[in-house]
Protein backbone atom coordinates (compact mmCIF):
# COMPACT_ATOMS: atom_id res chain seq x y z
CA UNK A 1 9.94 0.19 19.08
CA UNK A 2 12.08 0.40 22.21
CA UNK A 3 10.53 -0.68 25.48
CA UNK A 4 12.12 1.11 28.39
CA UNK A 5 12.46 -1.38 31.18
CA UNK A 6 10.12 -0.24 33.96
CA UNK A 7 11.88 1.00 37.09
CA UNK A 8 12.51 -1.57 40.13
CA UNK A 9 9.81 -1.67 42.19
CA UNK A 10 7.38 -0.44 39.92
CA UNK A 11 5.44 -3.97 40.31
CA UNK A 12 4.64 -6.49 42.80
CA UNK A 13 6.18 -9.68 42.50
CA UNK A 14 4.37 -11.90 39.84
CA UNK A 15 3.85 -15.12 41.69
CA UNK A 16 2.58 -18.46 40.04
CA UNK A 17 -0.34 -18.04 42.71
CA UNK A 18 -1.12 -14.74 41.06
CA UNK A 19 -0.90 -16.08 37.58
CA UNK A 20 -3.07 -18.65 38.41
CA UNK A 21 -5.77 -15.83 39.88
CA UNK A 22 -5.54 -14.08 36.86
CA UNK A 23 -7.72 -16.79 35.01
CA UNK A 24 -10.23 -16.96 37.49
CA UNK A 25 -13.60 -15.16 36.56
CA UNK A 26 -16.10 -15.10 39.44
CA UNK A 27 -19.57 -16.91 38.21
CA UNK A 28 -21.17 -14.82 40.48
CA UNK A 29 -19.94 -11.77 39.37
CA UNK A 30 -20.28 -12.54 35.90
CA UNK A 31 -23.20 -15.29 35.97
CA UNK A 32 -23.40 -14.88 32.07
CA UNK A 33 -19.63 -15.52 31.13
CA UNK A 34 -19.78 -18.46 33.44
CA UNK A 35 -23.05 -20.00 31.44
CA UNK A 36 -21.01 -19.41 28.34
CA UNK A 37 -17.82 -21.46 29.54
CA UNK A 38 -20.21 -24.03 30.93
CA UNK A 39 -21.97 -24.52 27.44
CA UNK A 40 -18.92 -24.34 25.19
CA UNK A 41 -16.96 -26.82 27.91
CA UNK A 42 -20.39 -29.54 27.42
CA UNK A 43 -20.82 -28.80 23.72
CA UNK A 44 -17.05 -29.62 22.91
CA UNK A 45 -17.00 -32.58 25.09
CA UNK A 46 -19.34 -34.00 22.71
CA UNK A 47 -17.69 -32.64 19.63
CA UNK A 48 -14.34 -34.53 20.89
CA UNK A 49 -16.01 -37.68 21.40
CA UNK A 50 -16.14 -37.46 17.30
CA UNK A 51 -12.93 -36.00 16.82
CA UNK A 52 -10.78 -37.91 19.08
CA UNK A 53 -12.35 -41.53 18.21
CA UNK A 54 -13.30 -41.61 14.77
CA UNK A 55 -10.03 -43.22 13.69
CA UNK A 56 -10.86 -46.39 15.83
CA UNK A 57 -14.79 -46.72 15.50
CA UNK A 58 -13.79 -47.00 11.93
CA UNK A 59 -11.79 -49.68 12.73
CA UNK A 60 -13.58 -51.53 15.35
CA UNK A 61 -17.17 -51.20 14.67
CA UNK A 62 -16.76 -51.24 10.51
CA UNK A 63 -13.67 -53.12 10.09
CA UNK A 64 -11.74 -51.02 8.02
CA UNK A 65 -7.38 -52.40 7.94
CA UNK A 66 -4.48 -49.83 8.75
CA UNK A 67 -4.27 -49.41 4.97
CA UNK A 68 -7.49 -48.13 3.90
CA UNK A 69 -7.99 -45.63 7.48
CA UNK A 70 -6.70 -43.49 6.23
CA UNK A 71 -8.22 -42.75 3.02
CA UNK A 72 -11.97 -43.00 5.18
CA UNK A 73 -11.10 -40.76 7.91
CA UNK A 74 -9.55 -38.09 4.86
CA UNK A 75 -13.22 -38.22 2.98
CA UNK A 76 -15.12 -37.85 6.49
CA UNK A 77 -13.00 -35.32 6.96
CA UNK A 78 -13.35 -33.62 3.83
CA UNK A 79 -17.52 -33.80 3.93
CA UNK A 80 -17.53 -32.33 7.33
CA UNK A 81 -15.27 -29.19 6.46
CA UNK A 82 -17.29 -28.81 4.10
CA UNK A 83 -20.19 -28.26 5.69
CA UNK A 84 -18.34 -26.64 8.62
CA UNK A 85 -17.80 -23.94 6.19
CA UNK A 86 -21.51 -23.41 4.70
CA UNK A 87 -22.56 -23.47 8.47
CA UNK A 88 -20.38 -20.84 9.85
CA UNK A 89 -21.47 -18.57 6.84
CA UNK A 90 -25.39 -18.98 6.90
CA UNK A 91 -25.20 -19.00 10.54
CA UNK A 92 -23.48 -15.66 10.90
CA UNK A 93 -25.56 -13.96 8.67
CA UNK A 94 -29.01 -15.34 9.96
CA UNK A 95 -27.79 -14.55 12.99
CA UNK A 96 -26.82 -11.36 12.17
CA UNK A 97 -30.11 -10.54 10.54
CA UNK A 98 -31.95 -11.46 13.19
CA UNK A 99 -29.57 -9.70 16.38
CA UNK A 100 -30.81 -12.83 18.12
CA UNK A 101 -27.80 -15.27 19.29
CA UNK A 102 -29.17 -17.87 21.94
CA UNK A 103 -31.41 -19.42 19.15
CA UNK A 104 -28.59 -20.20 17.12
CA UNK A 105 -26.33 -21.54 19.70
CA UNK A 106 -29.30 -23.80 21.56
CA UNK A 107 -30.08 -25.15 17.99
CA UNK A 108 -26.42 -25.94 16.44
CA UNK A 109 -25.80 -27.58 20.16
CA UNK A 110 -29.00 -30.03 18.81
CA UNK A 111 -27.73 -30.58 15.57
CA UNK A 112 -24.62 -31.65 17.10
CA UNK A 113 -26.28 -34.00 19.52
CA UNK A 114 -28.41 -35.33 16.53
CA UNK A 115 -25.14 -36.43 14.76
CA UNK A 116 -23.80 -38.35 17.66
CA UNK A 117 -26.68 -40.14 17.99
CA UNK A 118 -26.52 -40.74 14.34
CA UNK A 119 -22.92 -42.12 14.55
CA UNK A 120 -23.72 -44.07 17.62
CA UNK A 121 -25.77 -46.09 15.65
CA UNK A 122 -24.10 -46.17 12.29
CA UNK A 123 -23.30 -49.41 10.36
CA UNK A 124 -21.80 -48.37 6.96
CA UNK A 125 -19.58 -45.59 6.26
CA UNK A 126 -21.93 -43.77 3.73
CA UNK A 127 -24.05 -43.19 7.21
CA UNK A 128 -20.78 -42.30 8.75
CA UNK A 129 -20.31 -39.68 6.32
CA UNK A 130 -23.90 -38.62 6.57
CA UNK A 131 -23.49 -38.16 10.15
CA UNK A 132 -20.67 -35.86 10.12
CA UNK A 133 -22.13 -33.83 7.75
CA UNK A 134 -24.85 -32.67 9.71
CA UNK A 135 -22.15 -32.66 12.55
CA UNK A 136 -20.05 -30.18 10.20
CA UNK A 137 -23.12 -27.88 9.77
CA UNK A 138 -23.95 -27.80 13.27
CA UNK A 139 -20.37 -26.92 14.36
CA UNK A 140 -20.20 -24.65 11.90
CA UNK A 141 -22.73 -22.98 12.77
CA UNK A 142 -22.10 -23.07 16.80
CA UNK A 143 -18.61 -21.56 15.99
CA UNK A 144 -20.26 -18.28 14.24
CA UNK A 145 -22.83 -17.83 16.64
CA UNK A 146 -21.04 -18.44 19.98
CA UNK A 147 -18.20 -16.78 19.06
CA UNK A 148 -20.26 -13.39 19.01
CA UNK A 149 -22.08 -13.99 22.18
CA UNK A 150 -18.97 -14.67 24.16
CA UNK A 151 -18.01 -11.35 22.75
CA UNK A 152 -20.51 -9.78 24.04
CA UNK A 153 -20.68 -11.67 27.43
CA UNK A 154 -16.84 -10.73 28.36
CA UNK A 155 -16.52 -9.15 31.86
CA UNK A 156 -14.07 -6.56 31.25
CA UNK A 157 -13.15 -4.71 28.30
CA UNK A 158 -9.53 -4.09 29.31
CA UNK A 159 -9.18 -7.51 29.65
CA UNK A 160 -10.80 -8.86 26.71
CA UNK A 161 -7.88 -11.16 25.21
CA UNK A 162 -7.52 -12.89 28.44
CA UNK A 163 -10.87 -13.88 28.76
CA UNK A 164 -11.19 -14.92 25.74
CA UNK A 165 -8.00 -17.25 26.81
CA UNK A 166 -10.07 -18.66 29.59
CA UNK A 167 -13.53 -19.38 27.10
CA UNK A 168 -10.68 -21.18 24.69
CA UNK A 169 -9.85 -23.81 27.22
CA UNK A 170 -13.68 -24.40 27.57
CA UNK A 171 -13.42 -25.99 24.06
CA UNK A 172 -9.31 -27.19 24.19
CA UNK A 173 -9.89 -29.02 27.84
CA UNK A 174 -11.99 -31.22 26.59
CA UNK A 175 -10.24 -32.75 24.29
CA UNK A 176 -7.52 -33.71 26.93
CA UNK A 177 -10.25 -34.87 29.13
CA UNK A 178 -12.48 -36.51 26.85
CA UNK A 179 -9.61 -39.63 26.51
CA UNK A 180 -9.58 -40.16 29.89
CA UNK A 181 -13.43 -40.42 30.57
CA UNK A 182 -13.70 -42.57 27.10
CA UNK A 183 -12.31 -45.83 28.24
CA UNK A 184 -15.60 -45.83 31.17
CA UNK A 185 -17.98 -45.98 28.38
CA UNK A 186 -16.27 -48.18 25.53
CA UNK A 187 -15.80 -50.59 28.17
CA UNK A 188 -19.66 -51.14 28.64
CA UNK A 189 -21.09 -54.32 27.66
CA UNK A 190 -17.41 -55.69 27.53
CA UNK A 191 -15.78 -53.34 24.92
CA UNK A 192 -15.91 -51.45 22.00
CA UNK A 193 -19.23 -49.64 22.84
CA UNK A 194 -18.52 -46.49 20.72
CA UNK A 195 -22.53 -46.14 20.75
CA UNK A 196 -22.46 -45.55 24.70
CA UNK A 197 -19.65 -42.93 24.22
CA UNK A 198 -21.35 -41.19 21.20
CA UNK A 199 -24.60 -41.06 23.16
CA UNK A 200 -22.44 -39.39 25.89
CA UNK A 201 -21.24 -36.85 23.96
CA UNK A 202 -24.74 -36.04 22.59
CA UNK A 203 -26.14 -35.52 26.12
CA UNK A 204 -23.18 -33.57 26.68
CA UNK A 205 -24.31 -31.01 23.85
CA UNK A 206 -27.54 -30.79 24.56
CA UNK A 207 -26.49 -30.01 28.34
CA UNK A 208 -24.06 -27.23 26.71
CA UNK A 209 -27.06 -26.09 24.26
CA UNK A 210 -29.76 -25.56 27.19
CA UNK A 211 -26.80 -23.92 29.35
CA UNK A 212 -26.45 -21.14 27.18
CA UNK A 213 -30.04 -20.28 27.49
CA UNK A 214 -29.40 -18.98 30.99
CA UNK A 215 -27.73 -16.35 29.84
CA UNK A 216 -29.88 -13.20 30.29
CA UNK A 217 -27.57 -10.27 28.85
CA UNK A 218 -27.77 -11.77 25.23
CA UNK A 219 -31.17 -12.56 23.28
């Protein structure tokens, strides 16, 4: 379709300052939407602990060569899609059954934290693989559920995609920030302490899973 160009002068300048404003949601304004960023921000920090380090605690803590990597870090993979998948789908409907959200979302946030802890303390890669199974499940079913109560906790409807923009960089900032915290913890006890970092990013989703209970508009 043809878009006629709007007349000059029809809009104010479009500063930088003003995009910048244009992501900002007041938390006091909208106390729920805030809880929500705050609980997806903590519950992905944790999440990228796993996602951003796996490669090298397979390397470092079970001594696994270049060559064979690879191969571990596809089957981890593989188990944890799986059950990424069954989560999002019995989530969503038990969720949906139910009309009740927060439950969901505080208990995936656990699960999560239960499979860093897990991983923190794994020794062989079969308990590797364990571990991010139940971290699969859990995420999958986090994804479901939060997905809909962030729908529902959006401040404007007229504005919906954009704030849906800003909860998306609760769970994509983490994973730029999450490498530059990382080095902090592996660095305890003289290096390679992938069990302080895991148990990090499980008190990081528990943090995000009790957050998320302070939201009052959603049951």
């Amino acid at each position: 379709m043809k878009d006629r160009p709007a007349r000059p002068g029809a809009f104010a300048p479009y500063s930088f300052k003003e995009f910048l404003r244009s992501f900002w949601v007041s938390p006091r304004t909208h106390p729920d939407f805030a809880w929500n960023f705050a609980g997806r921000f903590l519950v992905f920090t944790g999440a990228s602990c796993v996602t951003s380090y796996q490669v090298y605690f397979l390397m470092d803590r079970l001594g696994y060569s270049d060559d064979d990597v690879s191969g571990k870090v596809f089957a981890g993979t593989l188990a944890m899609v799986a059950a990424i998948v069954l989560g999002s789908l019995l989530g969503g409907q038990l969720s949906d059954r139910s009309g009740r959200r927060k439950p969901y979302v505080l208990g995936s946030s656990l699960v999560m934290a239960v499979s860093l802890g897990m991983i923190a303390s794994a020794q062989s890669f079969g308990t590797y693989v364990a571990a991010l199974v139940v971290f699969g499940f859990g995420e999958g079913l986090y994804l479901s559920v939060d997905m809909a109560l962030a729908a529902a906790v959006l401040p404007n409807p007229e504005e919906s995609a954009k704030d849906m923009g800003v909860l998306n960089i609760g769970n994509a900032l983490p994973q730029s920030l999450v490498p530059m915290i990382a080095p902090a913890f592996l660095a305890i006890g003289g290096g390679g302490n992938y069990g302080a970092l895991f148990l990090f990013g499980a008190v990081c989703a528990v943090l995000g899973a009790f957050a998320v209970q302070f939201i009052r508009s959603v049951k």
